[in-house]
N, C-alpha and C. Protein backbone atom coordinates (compact mmCIF):
# COMPACT_ATOMS: atom_id res chain seq x y z
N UNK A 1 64.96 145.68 -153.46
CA UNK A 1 66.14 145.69 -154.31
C UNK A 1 66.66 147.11 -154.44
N UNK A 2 67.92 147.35 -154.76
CA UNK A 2 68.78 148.57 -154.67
C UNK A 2 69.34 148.35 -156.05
N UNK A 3 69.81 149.83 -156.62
CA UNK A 3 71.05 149.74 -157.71
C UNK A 3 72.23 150.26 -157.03
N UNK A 4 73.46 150.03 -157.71
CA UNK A 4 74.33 150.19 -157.31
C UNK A 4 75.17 150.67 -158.29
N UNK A 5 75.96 150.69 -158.58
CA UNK A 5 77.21 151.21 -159.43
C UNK A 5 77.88 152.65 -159.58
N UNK A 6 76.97 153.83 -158.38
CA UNK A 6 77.88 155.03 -158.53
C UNK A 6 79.25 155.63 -158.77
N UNK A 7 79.66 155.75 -159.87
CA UNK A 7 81.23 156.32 -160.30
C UNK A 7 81.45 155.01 -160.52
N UNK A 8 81.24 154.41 -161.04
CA UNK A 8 81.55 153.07 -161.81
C UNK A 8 81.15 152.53 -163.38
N UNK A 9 82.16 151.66 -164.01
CA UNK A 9 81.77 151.56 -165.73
C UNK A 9 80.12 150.99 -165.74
N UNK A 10 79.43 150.32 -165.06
CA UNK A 10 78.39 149.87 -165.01
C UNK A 10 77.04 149.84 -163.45
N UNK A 11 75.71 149.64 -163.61
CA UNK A 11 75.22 149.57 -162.97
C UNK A 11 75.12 148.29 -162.88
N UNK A 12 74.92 147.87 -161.31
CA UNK A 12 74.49 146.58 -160.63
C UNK A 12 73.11 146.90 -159.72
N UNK A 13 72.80 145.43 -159.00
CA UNK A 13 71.65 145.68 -158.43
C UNK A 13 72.01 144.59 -157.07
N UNK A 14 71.32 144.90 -155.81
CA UNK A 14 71.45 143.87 -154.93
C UNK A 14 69.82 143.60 -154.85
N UNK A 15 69.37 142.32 -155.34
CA UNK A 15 68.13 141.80 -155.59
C UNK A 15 67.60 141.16 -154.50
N UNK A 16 66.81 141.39 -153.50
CA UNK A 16 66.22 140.61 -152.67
C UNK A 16 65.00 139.51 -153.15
N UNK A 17 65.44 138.29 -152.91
CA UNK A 17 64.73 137.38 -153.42
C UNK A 17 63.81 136.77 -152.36
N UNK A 18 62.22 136.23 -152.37
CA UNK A 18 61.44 135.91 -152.27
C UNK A 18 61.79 134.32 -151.65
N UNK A 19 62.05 133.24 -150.68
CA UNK A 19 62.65 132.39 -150.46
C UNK A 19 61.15 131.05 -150.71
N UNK A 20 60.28 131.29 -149.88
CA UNK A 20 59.08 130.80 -150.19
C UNK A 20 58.34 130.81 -151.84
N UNK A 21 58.52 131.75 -152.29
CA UNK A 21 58.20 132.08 -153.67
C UNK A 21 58.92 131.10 -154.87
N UNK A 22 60.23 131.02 -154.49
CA UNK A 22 60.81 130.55 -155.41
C UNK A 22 61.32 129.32 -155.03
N UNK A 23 61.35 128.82 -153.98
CA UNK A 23 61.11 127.04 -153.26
C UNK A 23 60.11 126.63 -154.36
N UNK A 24 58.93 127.50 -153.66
CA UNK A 24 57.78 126.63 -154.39
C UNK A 24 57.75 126.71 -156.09
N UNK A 25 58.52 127.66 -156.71
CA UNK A 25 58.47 127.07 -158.44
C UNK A 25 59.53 125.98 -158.36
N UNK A 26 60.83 126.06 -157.42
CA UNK A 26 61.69 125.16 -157.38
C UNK A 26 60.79 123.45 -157.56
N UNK A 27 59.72 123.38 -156.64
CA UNK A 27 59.29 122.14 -156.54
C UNK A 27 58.14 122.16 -157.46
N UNK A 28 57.78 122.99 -158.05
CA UNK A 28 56.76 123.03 -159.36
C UNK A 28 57.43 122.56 -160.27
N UNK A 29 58.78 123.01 -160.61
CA UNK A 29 59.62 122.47 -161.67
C UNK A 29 60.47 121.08 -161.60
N UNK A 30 60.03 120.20 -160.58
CA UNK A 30 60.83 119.12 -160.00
C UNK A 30 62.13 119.30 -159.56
N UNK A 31 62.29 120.04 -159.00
CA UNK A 31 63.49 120.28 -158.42
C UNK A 31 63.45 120.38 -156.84
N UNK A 32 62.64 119.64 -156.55
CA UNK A 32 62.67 119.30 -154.66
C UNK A 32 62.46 120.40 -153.95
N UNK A 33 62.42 120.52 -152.93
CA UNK A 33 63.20 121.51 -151.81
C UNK A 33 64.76 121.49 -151.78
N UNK A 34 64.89 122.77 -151.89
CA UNK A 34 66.00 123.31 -152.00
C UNK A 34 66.44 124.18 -151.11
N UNK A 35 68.00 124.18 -150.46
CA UNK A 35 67.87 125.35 -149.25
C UNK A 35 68.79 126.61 -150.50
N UNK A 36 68.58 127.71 -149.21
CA UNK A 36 68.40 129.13 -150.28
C UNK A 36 69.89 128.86 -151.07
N UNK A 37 70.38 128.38 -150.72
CA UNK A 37 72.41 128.46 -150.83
C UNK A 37 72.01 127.16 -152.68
N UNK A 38 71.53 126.21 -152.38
CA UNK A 38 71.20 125.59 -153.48
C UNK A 38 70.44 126.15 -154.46
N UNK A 39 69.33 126.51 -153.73
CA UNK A 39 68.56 127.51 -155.02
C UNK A 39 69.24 128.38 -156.08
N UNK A 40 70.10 129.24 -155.47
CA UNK A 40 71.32 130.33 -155.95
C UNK A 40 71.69 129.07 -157.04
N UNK A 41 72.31 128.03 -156.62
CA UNK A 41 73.27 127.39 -157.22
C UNK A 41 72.66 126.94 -158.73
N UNK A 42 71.48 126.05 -158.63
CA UNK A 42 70.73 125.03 -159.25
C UNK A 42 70.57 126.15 -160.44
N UNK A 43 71.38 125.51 -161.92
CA UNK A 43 70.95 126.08 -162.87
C UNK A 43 69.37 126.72 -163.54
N UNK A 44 68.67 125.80 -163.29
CA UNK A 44 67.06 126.08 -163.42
C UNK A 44 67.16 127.50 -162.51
N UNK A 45 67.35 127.53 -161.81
CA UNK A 45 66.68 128.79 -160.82
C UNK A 45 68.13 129.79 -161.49
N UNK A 46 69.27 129.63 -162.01
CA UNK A 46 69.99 130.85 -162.53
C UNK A 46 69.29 131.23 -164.03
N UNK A 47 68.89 130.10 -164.51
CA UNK A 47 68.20 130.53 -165.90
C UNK A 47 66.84 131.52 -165.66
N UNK A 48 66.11 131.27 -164.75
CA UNK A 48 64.53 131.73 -164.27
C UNK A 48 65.20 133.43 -163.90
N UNK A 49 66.08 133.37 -163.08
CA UNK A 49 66.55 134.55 -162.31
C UNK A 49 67.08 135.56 -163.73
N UNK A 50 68.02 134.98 -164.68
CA UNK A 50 68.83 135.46 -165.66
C UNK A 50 67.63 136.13 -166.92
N UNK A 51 66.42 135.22 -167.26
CA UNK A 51 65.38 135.77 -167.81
C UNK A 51 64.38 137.17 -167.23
N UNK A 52 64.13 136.76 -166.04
CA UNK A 52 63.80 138.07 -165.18
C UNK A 52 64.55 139.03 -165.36
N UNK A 53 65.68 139.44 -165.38
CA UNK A 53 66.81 140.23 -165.46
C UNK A 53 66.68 140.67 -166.72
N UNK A 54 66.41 139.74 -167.63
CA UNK A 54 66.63 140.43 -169.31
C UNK A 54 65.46 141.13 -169.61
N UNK A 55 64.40 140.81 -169.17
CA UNK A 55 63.21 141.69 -169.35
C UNK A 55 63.16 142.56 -168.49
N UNK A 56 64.06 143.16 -167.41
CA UNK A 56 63.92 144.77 -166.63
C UNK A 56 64.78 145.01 -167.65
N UNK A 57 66.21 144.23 -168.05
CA UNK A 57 66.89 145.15 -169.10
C UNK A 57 66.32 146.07 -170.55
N UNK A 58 65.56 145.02 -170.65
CA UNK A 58 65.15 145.47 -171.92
C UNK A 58 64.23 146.81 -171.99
N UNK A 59 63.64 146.58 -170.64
CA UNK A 59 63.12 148.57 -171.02
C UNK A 59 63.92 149.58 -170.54
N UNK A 60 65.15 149.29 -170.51
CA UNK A 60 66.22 150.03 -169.75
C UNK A 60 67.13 150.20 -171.00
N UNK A 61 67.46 151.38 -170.83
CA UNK A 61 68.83 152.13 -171.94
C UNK A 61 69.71 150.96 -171.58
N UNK A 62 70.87 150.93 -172.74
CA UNK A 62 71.86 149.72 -172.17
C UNK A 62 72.85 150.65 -171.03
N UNK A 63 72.94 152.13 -171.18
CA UNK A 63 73.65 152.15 -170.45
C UNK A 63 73.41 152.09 -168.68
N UNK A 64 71.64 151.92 -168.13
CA UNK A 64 70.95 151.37 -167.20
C UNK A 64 71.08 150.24 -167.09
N UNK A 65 71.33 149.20 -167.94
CA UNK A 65 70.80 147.79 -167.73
C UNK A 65 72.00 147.23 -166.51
N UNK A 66 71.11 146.61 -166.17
CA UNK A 66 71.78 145.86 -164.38
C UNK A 66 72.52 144.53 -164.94
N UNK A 67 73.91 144.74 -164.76
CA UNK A 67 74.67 143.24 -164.65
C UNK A 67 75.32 143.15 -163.13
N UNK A 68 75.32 141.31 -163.72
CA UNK A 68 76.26 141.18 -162.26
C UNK A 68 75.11 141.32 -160.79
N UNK A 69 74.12 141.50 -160.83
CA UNK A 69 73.66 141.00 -160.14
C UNK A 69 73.91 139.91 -158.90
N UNK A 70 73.83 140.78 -157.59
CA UNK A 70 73.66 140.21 -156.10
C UNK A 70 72.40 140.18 -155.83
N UNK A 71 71.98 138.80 -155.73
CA UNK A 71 71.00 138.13 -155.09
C UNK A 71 71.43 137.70 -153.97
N UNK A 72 69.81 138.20 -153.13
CA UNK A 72 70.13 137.78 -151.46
C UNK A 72 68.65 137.12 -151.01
N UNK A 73 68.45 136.54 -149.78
CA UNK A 73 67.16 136.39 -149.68
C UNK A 73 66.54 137.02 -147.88
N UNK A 74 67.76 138.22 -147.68
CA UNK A 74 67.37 138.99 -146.36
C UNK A 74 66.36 139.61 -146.95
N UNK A 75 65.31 140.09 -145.95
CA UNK A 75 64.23 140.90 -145.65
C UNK A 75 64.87 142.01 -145.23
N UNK A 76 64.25 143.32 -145.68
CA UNK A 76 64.61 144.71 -145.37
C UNK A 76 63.53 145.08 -144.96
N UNK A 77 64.05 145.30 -143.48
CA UNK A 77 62.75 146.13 -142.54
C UNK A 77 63.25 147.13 -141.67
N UNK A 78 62.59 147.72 -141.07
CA UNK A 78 62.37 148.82 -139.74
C UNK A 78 63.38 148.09 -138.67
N UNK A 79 63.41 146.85 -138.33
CA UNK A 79 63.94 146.51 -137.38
C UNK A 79 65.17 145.92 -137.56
N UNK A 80 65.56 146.09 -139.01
CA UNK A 80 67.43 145.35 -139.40
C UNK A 80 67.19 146.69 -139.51
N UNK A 81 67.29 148.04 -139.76
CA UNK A 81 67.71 148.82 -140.09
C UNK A 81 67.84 149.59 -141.57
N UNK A 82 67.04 148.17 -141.96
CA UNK A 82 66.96 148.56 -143.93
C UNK A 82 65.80 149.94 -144.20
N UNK A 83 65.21 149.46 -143.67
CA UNK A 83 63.93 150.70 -143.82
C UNK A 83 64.19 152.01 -142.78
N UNK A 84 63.32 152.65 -143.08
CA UNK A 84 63.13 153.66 -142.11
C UNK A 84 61.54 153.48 -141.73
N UNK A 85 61.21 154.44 -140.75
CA UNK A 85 59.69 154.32 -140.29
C UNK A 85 58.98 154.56 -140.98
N UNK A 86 59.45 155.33 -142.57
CA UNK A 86 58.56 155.32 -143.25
C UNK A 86 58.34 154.59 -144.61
N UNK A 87 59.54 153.72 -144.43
CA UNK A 87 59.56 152.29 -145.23
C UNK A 87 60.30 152.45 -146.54
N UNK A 88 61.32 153.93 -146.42
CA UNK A 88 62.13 154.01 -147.25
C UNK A 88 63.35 153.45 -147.17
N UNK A 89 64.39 153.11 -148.56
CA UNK A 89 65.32 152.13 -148.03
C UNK A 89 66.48 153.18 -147.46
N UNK A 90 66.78 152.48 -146.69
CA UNK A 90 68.50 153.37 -146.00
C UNK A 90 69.25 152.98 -146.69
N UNK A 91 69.31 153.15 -147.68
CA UNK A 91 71.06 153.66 -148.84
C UNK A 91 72.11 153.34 -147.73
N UNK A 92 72.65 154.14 -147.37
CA UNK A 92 74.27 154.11 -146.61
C UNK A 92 73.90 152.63 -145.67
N UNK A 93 73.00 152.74 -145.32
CA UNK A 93 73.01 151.02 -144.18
C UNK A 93 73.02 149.72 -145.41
N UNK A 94 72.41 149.84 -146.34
CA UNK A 94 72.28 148.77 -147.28
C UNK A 94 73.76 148.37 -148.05
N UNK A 95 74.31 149.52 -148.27
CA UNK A 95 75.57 149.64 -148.96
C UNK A 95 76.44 149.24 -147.65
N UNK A 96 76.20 149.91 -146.67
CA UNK A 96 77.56 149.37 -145.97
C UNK A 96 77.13 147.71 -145.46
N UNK A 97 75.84 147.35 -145.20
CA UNK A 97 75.44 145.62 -144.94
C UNK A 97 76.38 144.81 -145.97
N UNK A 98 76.49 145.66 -147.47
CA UNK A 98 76.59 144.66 -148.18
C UNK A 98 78.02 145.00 -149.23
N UNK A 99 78.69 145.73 -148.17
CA UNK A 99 80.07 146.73 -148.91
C UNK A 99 80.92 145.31 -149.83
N UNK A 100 81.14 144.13 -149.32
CA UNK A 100 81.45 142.93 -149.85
C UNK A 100 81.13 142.29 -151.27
N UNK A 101 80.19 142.70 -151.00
CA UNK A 101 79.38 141.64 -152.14
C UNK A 101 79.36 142.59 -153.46
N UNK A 102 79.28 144.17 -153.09
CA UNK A 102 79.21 145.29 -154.30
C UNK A 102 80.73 145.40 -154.70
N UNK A 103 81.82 145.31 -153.61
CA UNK A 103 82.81 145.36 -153.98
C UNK A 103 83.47 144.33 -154.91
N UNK A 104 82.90 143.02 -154.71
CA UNK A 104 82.91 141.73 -155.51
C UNK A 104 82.68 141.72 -157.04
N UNK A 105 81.25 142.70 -157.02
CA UNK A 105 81.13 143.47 -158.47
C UNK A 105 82.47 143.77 -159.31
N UNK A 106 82.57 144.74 -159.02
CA UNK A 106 83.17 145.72 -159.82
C UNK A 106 84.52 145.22 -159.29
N UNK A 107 85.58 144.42 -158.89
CA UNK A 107 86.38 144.15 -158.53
C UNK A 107 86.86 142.95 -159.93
N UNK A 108 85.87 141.94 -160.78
CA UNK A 108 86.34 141.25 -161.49
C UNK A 108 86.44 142.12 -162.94
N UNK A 109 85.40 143.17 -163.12
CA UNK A 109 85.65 144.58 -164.21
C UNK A 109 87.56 144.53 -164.85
């Protein structure tokens, strides 16, 4: 996961989500198999996601706390270009992968 919001009224985050991880509470909680596009959707999994979120907020100054939140469920590695060899994230490659979705942010502000 990344923050985002430089020179902007607020910080955001692009959250990489766990797809296996959260299938399987999906079907712990009776909610079937789900593909990732439904998961996003299915209230249960925005409430689960929206609670997670309030407890990083909460040890965070408000003027840190992450809204607006982009959830994704790509893997960042060495070989998309997310990482480097030494498994740090590439900033400028992550931001420009995902120039859309940050711009989406701060665009309804």
């Amino acid at each position: 996961s990344i923050i985002v919001g430089d020179k902007q009224k607020f910080a955001s985050a692009i959250i990489c989500l766990n797809y296996g991880q959260l299938d399987r509470w999906a079907q712990e909680q009776g909610l079937g198999r789900l593909s990732k596009e439904d998961l996003l959707d299915c209230p249960g999994v925005q409430k689960l996601l929206s609670r997670e979120l309030q407890a990083v907020n909460a040890t965070l100054a408000d003027y840190e706390a992450i809204k607006r939140p982009v959830y994704v469920f790509d893997e960042w590695t060495t070989a998309n270009g997310m990482l480097s060899q030494t498994l740090k994230l590439r900033r400028a490659v992550i931001l420009r992968h995902y120039a859309e979705q940050i711009e989406s942010i701060y665009v309804k502000d």
